[in-house]
Protein backbone atom coordinates (compact mmCIF):
# COMPACT_ATOMS: atom_id res chain seq x y z
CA UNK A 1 87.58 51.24 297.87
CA UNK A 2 84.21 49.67 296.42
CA UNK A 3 83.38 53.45 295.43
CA UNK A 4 86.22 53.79 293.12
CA UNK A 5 85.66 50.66 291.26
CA UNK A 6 82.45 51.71 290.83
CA UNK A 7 83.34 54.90 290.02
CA UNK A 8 85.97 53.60 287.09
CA UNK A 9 83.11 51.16 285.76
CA UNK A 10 80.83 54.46 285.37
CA UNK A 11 83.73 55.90 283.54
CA UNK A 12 84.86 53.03 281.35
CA UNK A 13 81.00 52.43 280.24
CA UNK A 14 80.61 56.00 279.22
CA UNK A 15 84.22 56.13 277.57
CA UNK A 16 83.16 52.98 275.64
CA UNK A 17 79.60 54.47 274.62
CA UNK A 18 81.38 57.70 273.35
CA UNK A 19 83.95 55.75 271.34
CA UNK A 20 81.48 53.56 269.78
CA UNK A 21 79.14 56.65 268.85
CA UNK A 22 82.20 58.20 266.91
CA UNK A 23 83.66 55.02 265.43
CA UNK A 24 79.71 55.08 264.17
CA UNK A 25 80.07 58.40 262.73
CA UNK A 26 82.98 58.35 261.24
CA UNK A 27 81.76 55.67 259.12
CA UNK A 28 79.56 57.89 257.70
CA UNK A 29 81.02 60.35 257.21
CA UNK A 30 84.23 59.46 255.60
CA UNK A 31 82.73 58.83 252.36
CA UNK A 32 81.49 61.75 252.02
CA UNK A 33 84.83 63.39 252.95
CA UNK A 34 86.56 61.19 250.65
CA UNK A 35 83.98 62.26 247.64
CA UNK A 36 84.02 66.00 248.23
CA UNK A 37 87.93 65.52 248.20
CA UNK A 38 88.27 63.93 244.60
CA UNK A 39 85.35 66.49 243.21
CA UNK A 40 87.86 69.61 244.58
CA UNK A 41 91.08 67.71 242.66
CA UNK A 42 89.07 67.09 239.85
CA UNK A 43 87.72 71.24 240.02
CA UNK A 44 91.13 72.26 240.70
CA UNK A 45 92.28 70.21 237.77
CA UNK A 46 90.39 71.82 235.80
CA UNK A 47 90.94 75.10 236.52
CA UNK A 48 94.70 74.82 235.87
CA UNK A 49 94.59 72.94 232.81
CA UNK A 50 91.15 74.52 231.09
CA UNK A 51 91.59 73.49 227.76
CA UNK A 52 91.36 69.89 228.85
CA UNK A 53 88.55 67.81 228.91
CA UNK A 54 89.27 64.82 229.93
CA UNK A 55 91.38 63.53 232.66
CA UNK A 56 93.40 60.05 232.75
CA UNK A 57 95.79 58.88 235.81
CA UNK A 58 99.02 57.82 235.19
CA UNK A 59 100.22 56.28 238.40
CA UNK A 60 103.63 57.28 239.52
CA UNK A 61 105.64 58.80 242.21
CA UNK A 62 104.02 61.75 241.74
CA UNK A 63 101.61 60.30 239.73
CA UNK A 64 99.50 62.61 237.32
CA UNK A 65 96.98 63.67 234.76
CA UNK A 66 97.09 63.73 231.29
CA UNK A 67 94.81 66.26 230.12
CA UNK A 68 92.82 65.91 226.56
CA UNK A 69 90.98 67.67 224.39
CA UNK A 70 87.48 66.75 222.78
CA UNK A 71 89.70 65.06 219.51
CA UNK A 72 91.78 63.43 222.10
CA UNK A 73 94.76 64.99 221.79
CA UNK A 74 97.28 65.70 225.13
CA UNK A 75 96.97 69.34 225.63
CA UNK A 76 99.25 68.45 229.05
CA UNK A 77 99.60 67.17 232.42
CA UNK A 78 98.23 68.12 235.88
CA UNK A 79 99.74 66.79 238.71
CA UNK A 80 100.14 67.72 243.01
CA UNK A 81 103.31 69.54 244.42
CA UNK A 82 103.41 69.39 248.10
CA UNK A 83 106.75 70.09 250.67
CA UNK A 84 106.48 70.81 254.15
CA UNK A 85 106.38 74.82 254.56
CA UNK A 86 106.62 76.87 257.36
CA UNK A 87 103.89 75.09 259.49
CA UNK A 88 102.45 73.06 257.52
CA UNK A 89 102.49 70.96 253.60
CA UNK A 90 101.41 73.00 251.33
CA UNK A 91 100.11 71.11 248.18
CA UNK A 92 99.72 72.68 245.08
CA UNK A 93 97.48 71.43 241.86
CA UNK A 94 99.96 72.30 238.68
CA UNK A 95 99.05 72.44 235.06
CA UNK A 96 101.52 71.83 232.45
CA UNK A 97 101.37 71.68 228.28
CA UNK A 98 102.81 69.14 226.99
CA UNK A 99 106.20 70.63 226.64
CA UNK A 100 106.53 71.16 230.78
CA UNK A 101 105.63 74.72 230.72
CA UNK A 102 103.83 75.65 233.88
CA UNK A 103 100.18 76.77 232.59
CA UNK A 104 98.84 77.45 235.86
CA UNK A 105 99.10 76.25 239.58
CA UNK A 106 96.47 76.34 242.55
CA UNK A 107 97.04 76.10 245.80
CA UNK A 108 94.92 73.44 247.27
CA UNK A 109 95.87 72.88 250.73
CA UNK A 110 97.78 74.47 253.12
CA UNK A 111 97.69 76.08 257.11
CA UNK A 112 100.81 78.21 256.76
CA UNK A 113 100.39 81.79 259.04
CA UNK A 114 97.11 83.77 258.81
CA UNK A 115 98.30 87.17 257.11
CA UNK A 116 101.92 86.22 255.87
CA UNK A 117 102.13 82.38 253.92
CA UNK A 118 98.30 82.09 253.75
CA UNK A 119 98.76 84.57 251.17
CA UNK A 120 99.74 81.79 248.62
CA UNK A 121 96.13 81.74 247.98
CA UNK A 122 95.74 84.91 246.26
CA UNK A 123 95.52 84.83 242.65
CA UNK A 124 98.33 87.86 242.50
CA UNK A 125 100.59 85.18 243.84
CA UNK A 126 99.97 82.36 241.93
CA UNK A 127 99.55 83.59 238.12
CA UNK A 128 103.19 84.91 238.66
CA UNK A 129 104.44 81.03 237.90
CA UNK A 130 102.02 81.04 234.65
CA UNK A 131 104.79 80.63 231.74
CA UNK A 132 107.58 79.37 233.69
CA UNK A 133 109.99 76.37 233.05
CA UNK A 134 111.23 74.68 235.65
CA UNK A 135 115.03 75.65 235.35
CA UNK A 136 113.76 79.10 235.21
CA UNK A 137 112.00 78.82 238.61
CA UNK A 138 113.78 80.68 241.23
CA UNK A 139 112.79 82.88 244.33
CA UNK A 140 113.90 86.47 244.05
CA UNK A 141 115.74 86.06 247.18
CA UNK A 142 117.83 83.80 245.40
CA UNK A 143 118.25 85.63 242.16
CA UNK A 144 115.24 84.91 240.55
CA UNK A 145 111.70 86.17 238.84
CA UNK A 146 109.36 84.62 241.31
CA UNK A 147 108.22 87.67 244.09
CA UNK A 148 108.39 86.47 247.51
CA UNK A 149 104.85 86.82 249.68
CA UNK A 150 106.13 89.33 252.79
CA UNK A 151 107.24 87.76 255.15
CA UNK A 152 106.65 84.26 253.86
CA UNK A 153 109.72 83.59 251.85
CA UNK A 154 109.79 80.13 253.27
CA UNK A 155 106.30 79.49 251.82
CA UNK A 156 107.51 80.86 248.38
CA UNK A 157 110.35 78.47 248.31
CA UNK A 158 108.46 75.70 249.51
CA UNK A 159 105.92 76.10 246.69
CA UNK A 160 108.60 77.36 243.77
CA UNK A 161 110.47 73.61 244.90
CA UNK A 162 107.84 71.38 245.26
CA UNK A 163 107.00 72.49 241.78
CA UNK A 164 110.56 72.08 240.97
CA UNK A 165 111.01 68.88 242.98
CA UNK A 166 107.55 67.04 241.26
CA UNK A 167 108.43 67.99 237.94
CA UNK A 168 111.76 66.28 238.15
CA UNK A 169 110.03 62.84 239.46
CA UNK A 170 107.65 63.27 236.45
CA UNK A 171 108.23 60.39 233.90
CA UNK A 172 105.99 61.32 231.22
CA UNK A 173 106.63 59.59 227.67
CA UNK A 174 108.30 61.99 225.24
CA UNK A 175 107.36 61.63 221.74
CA UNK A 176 109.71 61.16 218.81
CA UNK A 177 110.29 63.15 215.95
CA UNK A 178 108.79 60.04 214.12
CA UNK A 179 105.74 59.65 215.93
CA UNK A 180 107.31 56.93 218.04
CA UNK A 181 106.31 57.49 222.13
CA UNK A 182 109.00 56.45 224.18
């Protein structure tokens, strides 16, 4: 009986030693995650809005960008779609001008199926939404312009409603025929 105590006490020890070693790490680490996270929004941002230059959060549910130029004028919005797809959320980065047409979306994260909804990636995919307003976004499955991936339809709706879905929640200020925002 003494050997099993002792043998749990050997085993709790080293359990406690590897715990603390990771706790230790992660410490470290998770700044850096957290940094190389908001430099890959902020690049992805970029890219689907180029003809801002500046960036400024609007908080929200979703919250968003507002994307100026170098005179400080809104040349539009940027903001993250994400639903749950097939297997997993797929979160897209979209760009917007200022009167909600889609300028151009990114997909930055997602772990749908290797060879069928990973395919959301491609460019081919994506530059298909480029143009779009939201009432005009529908799935060609469902009667609309926007081409399914093979075999991924799920993943095409999921990203053709998030978009759909986010730019509903939007509340971005409209401006006035007066110059008025409201």
């Amino acid at each position: 009986m003494k050997y099993y105590f002792k043998l749990g006490f050997v085993l709790f020890i080293i359990t406690a030693i590897a715990s603390g070693v990771l706790a230790y790490m992660n410490t470290i680490t998770q700044p850096i995650i957290e940094e190389n996270q908001r430099v890959a929004q902020e690049k992805a941002r970029k890219e689907v809005l180029p003809s801002a230059i500046t960036f400024e959060e609007v908080a929200g549910d979703p919250s968003y960008y507002i994307g100026k130029n170098a005179e400080e004028n809104i040349v539009g919005y940027t903001f993250v779609a994400s639903l749950y797809g097939y297997s997993s959320d797929v979160q897209t980065m979209v760009g917007v001008n200022p009167d909600l047409v889609i300028v151009k979306i990114k997909i930055v994260s997602q772990a749908e199926t290797p060879g069928l909804g990973a395919n959301c990636e491609k460019l081919e995919f994506q530059t298909q939404f480029s143009g779009m307003q939201k009432d005009r976004m529908l799935v060609d499955k469902d009667g609309g312009t926007i081409v399914s991936l093979t075999g991924a339809t799920i993943t095409t709706r999921t990203i053709t409603n998030s978009i759909k879905t986010a730019m509903d929640k939007l509340d971005i200020p409209t401006e006035k025929t007066d110059g008025r925002i409201e």
